[in-house]
Protein backbone atom coordinates (compact mmCIF):
# COMPACT_ATOMS: atom_id res chain seq x y z
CA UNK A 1 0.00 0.00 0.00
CA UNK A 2 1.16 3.57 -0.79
CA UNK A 3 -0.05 6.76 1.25
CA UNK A 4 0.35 10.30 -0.31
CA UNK A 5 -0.71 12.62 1.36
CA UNK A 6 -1.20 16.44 0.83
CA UNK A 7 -1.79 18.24 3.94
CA UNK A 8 -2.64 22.16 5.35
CA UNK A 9 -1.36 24.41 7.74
CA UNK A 10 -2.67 25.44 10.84
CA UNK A 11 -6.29 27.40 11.25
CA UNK A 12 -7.56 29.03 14.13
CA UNK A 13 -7.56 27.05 16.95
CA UNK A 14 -6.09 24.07 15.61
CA UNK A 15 -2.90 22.86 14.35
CA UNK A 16 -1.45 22.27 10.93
CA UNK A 17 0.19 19.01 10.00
CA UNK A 18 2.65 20.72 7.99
CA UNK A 19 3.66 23.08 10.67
CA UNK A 20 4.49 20.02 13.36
CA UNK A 21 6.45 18.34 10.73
CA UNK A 22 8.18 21.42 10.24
CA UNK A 23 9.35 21.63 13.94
CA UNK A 24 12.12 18.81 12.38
CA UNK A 25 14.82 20.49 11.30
CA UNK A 26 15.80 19.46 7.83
CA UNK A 27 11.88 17.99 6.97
CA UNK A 28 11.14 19.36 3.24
CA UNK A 29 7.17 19.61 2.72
CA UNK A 30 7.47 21.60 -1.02
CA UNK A 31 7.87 18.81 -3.02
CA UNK A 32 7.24 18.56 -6.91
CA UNK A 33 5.13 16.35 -8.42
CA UNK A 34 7.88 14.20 -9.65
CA UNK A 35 9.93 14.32 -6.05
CA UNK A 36 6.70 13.92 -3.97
CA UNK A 37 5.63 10.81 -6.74
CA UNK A 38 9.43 9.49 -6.35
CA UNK A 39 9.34 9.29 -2.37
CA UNK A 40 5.68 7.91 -2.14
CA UNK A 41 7.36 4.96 -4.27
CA UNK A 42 10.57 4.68 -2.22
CA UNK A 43 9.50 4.83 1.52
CA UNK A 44 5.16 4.15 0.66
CA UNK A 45 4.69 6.91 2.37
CA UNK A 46 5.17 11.04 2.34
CA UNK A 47 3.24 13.55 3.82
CA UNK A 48 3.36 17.62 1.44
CA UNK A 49 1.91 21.08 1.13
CA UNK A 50 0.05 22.43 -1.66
CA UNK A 51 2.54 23.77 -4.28
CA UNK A 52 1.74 25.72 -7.80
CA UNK A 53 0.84 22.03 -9.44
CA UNK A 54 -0.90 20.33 -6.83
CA UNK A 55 -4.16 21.99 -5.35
CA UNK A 56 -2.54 25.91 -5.60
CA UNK A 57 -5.98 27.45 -5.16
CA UNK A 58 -6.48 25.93 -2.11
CA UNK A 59 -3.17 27.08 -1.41
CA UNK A 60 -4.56 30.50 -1.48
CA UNK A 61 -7.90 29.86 -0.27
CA UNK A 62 -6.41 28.21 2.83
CA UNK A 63 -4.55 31.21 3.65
CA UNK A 64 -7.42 33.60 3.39
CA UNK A 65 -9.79 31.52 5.55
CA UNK A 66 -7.83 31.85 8.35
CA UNK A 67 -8.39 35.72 8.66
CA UNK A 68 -11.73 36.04 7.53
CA UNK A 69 -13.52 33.93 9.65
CA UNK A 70 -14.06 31.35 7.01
CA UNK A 71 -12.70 28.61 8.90
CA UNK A 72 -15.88 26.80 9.52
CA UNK A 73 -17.67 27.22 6.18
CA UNK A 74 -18.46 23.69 5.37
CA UNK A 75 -18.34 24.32 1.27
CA UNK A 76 -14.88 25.52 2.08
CA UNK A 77 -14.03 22.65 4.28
CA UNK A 78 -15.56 20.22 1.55
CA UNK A 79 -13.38 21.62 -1.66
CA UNK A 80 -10.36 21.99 0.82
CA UNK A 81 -10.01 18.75 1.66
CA UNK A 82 -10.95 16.93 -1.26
CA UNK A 83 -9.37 19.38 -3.60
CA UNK A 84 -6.09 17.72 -2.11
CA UNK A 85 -7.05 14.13 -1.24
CA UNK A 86 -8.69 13.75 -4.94
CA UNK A 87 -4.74 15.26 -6.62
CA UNK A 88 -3.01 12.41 -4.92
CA UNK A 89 -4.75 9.74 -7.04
CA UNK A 90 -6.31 8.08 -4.26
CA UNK A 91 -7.81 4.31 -4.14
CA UNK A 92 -9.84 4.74 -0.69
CA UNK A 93 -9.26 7.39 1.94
CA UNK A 94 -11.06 7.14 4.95
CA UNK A 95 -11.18 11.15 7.21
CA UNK A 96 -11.45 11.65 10.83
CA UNK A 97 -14.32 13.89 11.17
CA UNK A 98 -14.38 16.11 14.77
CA UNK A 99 -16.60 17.68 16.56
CA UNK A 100 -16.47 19.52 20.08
CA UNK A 101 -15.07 22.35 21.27
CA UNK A 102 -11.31 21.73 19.61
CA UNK A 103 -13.06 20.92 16.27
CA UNK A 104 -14.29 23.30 13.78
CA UNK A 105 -18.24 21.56 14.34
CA UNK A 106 -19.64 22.28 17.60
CA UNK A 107 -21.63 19.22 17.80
CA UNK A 108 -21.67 15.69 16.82
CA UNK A 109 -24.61 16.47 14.13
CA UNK A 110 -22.50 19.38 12.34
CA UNK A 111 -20.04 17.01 12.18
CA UNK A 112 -21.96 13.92 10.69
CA UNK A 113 -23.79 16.41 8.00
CA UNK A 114 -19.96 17.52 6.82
CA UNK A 115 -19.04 14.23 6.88
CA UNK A 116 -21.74 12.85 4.69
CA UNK A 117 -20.83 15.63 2.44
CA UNK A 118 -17.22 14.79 2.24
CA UNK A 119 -17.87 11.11 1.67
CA UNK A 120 -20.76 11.71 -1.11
CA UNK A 121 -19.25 14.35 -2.59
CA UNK A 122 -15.54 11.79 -3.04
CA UNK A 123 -17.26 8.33 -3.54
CA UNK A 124 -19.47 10.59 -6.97
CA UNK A 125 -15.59 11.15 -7.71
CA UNK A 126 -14.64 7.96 -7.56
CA UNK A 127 -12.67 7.47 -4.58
CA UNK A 128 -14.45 5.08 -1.86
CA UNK A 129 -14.29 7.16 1.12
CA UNK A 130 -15.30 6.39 4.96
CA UNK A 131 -15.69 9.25 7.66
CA UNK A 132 -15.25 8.47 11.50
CA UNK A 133 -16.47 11.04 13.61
CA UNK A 134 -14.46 11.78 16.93
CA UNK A 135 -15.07 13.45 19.90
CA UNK A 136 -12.66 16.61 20.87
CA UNK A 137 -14.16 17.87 23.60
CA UNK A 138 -11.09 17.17 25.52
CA UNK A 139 -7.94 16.86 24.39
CA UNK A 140 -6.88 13.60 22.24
CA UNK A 141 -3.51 13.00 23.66
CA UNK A 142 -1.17 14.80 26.29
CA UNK A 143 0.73 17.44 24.12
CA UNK A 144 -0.99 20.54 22.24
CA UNK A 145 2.65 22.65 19.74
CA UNK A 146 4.15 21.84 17.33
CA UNK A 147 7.50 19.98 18.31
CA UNK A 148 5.57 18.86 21.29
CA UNK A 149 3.05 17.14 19.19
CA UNK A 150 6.21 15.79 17.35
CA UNK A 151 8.13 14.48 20.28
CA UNK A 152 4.35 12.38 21.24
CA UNK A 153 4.20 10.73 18.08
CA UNK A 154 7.46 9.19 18.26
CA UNK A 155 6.57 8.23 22.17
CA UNK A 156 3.69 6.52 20.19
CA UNK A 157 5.06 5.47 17.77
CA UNK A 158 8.20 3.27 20.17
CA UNK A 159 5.80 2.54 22.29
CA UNK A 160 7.37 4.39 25.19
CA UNK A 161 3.62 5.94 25.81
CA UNK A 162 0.44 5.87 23.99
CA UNK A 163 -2.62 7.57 24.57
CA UNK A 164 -5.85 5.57 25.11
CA UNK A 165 -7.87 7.79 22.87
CA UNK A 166 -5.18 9.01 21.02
CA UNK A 167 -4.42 4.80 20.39
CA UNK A 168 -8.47 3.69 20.03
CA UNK A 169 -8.74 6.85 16.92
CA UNK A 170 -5.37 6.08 14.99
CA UNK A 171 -6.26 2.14 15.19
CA UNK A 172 -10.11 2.72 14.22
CA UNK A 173 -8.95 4.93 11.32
CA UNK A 174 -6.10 2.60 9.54
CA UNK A 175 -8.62 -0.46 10.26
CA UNK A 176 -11.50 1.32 7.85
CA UNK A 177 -8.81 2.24 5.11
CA UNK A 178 -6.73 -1.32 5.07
CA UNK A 179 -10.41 -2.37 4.93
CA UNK A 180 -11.82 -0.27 1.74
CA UNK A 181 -8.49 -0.32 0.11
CA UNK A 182 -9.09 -4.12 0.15
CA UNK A 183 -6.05 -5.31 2.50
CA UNK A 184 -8.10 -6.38 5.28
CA UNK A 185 -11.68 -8.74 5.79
CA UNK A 186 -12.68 -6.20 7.98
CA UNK A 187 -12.14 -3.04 10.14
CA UNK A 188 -11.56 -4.94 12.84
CA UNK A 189 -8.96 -7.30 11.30
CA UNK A 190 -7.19 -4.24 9.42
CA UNK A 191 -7.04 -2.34 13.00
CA UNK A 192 -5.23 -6.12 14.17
CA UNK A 193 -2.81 -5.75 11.40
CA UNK A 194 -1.88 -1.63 12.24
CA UNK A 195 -1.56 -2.64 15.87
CA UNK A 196 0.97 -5.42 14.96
CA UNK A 197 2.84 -3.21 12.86
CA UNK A 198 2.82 -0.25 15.93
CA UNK A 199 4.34 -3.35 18.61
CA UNK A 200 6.91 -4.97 15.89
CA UNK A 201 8.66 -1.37 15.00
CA UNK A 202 7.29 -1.62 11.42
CA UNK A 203 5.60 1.63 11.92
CA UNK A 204 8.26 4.02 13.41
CA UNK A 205 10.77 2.27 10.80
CA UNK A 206 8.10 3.96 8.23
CA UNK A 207 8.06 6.99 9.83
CA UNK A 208 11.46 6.87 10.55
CA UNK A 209 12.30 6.54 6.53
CA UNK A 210 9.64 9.35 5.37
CA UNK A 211 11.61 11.53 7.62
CA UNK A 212 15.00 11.40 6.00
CA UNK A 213 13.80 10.70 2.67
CA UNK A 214 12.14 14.28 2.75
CA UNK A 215 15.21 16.07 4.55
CA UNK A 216 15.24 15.22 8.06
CA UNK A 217 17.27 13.69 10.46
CA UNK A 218 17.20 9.59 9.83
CA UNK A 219 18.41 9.33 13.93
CA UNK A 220 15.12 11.26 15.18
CA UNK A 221 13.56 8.12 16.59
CA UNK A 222 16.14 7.57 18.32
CA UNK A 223 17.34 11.12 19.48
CA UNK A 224 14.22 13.57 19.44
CA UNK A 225 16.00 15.29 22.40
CA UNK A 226 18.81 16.22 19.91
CA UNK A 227 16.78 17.66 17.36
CA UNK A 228 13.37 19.32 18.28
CA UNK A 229 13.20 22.93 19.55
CA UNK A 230 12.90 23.14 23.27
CA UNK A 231 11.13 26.45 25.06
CA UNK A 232 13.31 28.63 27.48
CA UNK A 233 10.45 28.72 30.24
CA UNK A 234 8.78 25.27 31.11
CA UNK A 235 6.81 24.90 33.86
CA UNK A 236 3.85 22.90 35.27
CA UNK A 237 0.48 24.27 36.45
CA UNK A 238 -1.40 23.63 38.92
CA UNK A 239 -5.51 23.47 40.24
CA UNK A 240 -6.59 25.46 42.59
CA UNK A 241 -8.58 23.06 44.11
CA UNK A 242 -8.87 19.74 44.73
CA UNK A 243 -11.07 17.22 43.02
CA UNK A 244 -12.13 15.07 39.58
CA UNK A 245 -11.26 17.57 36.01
CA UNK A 246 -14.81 17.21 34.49
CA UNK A 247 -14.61 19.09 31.26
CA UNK A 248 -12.00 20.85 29.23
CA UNK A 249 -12.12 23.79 26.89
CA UNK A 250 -10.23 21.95 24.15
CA UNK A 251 -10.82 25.25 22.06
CA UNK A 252 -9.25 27.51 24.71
CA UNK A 253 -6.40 25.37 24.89
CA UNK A 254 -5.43 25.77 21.11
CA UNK A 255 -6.45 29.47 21.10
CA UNK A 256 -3.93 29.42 24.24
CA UNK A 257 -1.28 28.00 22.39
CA UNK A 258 -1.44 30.35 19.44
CA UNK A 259 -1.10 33.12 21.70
CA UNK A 260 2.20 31.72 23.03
CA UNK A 261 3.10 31.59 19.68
CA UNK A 262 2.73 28.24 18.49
CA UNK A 263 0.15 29.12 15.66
CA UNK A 264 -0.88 32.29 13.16
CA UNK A 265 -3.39 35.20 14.17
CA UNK A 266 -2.58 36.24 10.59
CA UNK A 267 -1.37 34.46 7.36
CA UNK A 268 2.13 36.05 7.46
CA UNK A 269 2.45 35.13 11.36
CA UNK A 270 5.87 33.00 12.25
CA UNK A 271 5.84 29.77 14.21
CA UNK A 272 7.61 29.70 17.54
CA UNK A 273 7.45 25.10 17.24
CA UNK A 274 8.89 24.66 20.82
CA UNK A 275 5.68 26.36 22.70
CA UNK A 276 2.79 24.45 23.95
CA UNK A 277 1.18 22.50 26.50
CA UNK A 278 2.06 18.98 27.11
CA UNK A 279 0.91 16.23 30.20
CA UNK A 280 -2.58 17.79 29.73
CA UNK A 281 -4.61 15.72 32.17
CA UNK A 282 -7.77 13.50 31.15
CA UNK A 283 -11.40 14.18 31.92
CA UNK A 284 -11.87 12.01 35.49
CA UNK A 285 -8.43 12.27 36.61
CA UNK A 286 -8.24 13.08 39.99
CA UNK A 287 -6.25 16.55 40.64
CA UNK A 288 -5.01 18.69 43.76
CA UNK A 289 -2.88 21.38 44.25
CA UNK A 290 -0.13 19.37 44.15
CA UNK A 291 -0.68 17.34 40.85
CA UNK A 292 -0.03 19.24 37.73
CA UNK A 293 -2.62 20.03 35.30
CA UNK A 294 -0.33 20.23 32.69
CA UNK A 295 3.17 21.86 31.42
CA UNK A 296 3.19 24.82 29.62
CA UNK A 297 6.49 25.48 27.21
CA UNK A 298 6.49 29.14 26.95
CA UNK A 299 8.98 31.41 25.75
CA UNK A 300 9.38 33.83 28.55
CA UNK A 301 8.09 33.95 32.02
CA UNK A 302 5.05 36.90 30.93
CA UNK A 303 3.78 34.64 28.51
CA UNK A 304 3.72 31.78 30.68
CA UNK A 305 1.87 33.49 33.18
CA UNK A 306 -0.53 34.41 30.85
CA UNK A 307 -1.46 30.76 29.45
CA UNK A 308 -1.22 29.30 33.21
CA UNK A 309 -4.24 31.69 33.91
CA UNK A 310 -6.02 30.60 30.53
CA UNK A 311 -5.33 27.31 31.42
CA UNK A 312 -6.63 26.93 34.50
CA UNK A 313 -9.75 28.86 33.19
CA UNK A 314 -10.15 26.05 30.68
CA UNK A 315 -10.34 22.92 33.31
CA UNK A 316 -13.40 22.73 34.91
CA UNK A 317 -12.79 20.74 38.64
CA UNK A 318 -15.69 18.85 40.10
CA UNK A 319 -16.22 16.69 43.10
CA UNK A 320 -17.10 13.87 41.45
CA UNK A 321 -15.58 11.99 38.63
CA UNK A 322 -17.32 11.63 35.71
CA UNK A 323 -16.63 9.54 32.33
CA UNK A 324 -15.28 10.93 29.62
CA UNK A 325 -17.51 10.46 26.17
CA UNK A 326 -16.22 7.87 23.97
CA UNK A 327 -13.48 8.98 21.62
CA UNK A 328 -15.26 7.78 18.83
CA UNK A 329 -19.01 8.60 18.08
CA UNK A 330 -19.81 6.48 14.69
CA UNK A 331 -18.65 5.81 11.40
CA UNK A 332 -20.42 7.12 7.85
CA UNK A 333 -19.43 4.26 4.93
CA UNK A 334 -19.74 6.83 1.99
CA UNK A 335 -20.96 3.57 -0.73
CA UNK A 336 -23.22 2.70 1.99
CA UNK A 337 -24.72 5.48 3.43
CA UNK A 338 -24.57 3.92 6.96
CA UNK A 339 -25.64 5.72 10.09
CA UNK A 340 -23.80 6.28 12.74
């Protein structure tokens, strides 16, 4: 199996694919059409921005929507992801659709009516396409920058640390595609087959080989500490109360971490990719004032202060635990029309 894939920078609240990958020194994401076609065939795998051959008016369009409160427009969203997905040729593709206050749809049923979209609109183009929809009404793993987001998916990836939701979504979602693009029985058996390949290596190998095949360091794996920007100023924060975290502003979070620096206000902003937040506590976890909500990588004291206090405004502390929702709400099959 080969994956292309074409992705965006950050909007808003949330973060850009491209600008993590960026965070490694080295990592080349404007690739032609002959290099990007040349490392999909080498290493099965590479991950590029839009460039003037492949989807340049989303390019621009991407750009604009971030300033003029375009961001949410699902027409926009529609043509901006497929206008990529469709360029790379695709056999299947198979989206992870969110919803909840770190997603661009507020609620689950925003989210399933732009994912029916997305998959009707791709399976009348000819690419079978699947759509899970996942909850972000907390956070999906520990880490919320750039290089911190980085440095998590290579914990995940050696199995040094791996999220529970951040594990059930990335399973869920390479079970439907080895599924539709016919290299699995089922979801369930293709989600068997990227679990074996996360606990033998195979997958940070992968990873591992993208990396230096598009510029960056072929040791990361193995030395992240070496090579990802670190913040001056990192420090944890803490409740001030005790009890069970029962909701978190997922939204204020990201919003928090572009004003540290570690996304745009405006098209032309620049990218501090050390800052962030990372050992963001789950909904139910027990906290008191001497357990750490989280650890903020600022770069100066001021703006640390400043996201501490937006932080703490963003956990809501209860007495009593509750559950957190399911990270996944249901699946749209896009041939099928399935519900949820």
């Amino acid at each position: 199996a080969y994956v292309p894939m074409i992705s965006g920078r950050g909007l808003g609240h949330t973060g850009g694919t491209l600008d993590k990958l960026e965070s490694i020194p080295g990592f080349e994401v404007a690739l032609d059409n002959d290099h990007f076609r040349r490392r999909v065939q080498e290493h099965r795998l590479a991950i590029v921005g839009q460039t003037d051959h492949l989807a340049p008016a989303d390019r621009r369009l991407y750009a604009v929507r971030d300033v003029t409160a375009t961001v949410s427009s699902t027409p926009l969203i529609v043509s901006s992801i497929l206008s990529k997905k469709l360029a790379e040729g695709l056999d299947a593709l198979v989206l992870d659709v969110k919803f909840g206050s770190g997603a661009f749809q507020a609620d689950a049923e925003a989210a399933e009516t732009l994912a029916r979209e997305i998959t009707r609109v791709s399976c009348e183009a000819g690419v079978p396409c699947n759509a899970l929809l996942t909850d972000m009404n907390q956070p999906l793993a520990w880490s919320a920058g750039n290089a911190l987001e980085v440095r998590e998916a290579i914990e995940f990836l050696r199995g040094d640390a791996r999220h529970d939701r951040l594990s059930t979504v990335t399973l869920a979602l390479c079970g439907e595609l080895l599924c539709l693009g016919g290299l699995a029985p089922g979801a369930e058996a293709g989600a068997t087959l990227a679990r074996d390949a996360l606990d033998s290596g195979r997958a940070a190998e992968s990873f591992s080989a993208m990396v230096a095949g598009q510029g960056g360091p072929s040791d990361l794996l193995e030395r992240p500490d070496r090579y990802l920007p670190a913040a001056t100023v990192v420090k944890p924060v803490f409740p001030d109360r005790s009890g069970f975290i029962t909701s978190i502003d997922t939204r204020a979070v990201g919003l928090e971490v572009v004003q540290l620096g570690g996304g745009r206000r405006r098209a032309d902003d620049r990218i501090d990719p050390a800052v962030g937040v990372s050992g963001i506590c789950s909904v139910g976890f027990p906290v008191d004032p001497d357990t750490p909500l989280a650890f903020i990588h600022a770069a100066e004291d001021a703006a640390w202060e400043h996201a501490a206090a937006a932080l703490r405004a963003a956990v809501t502390i209860g007495e009593a635990a509750s559950e957190a929702a399911p990270a996944i709400h249901g699946i749209i099959h896009g041939a099928s029309g399935d519900e949820p």
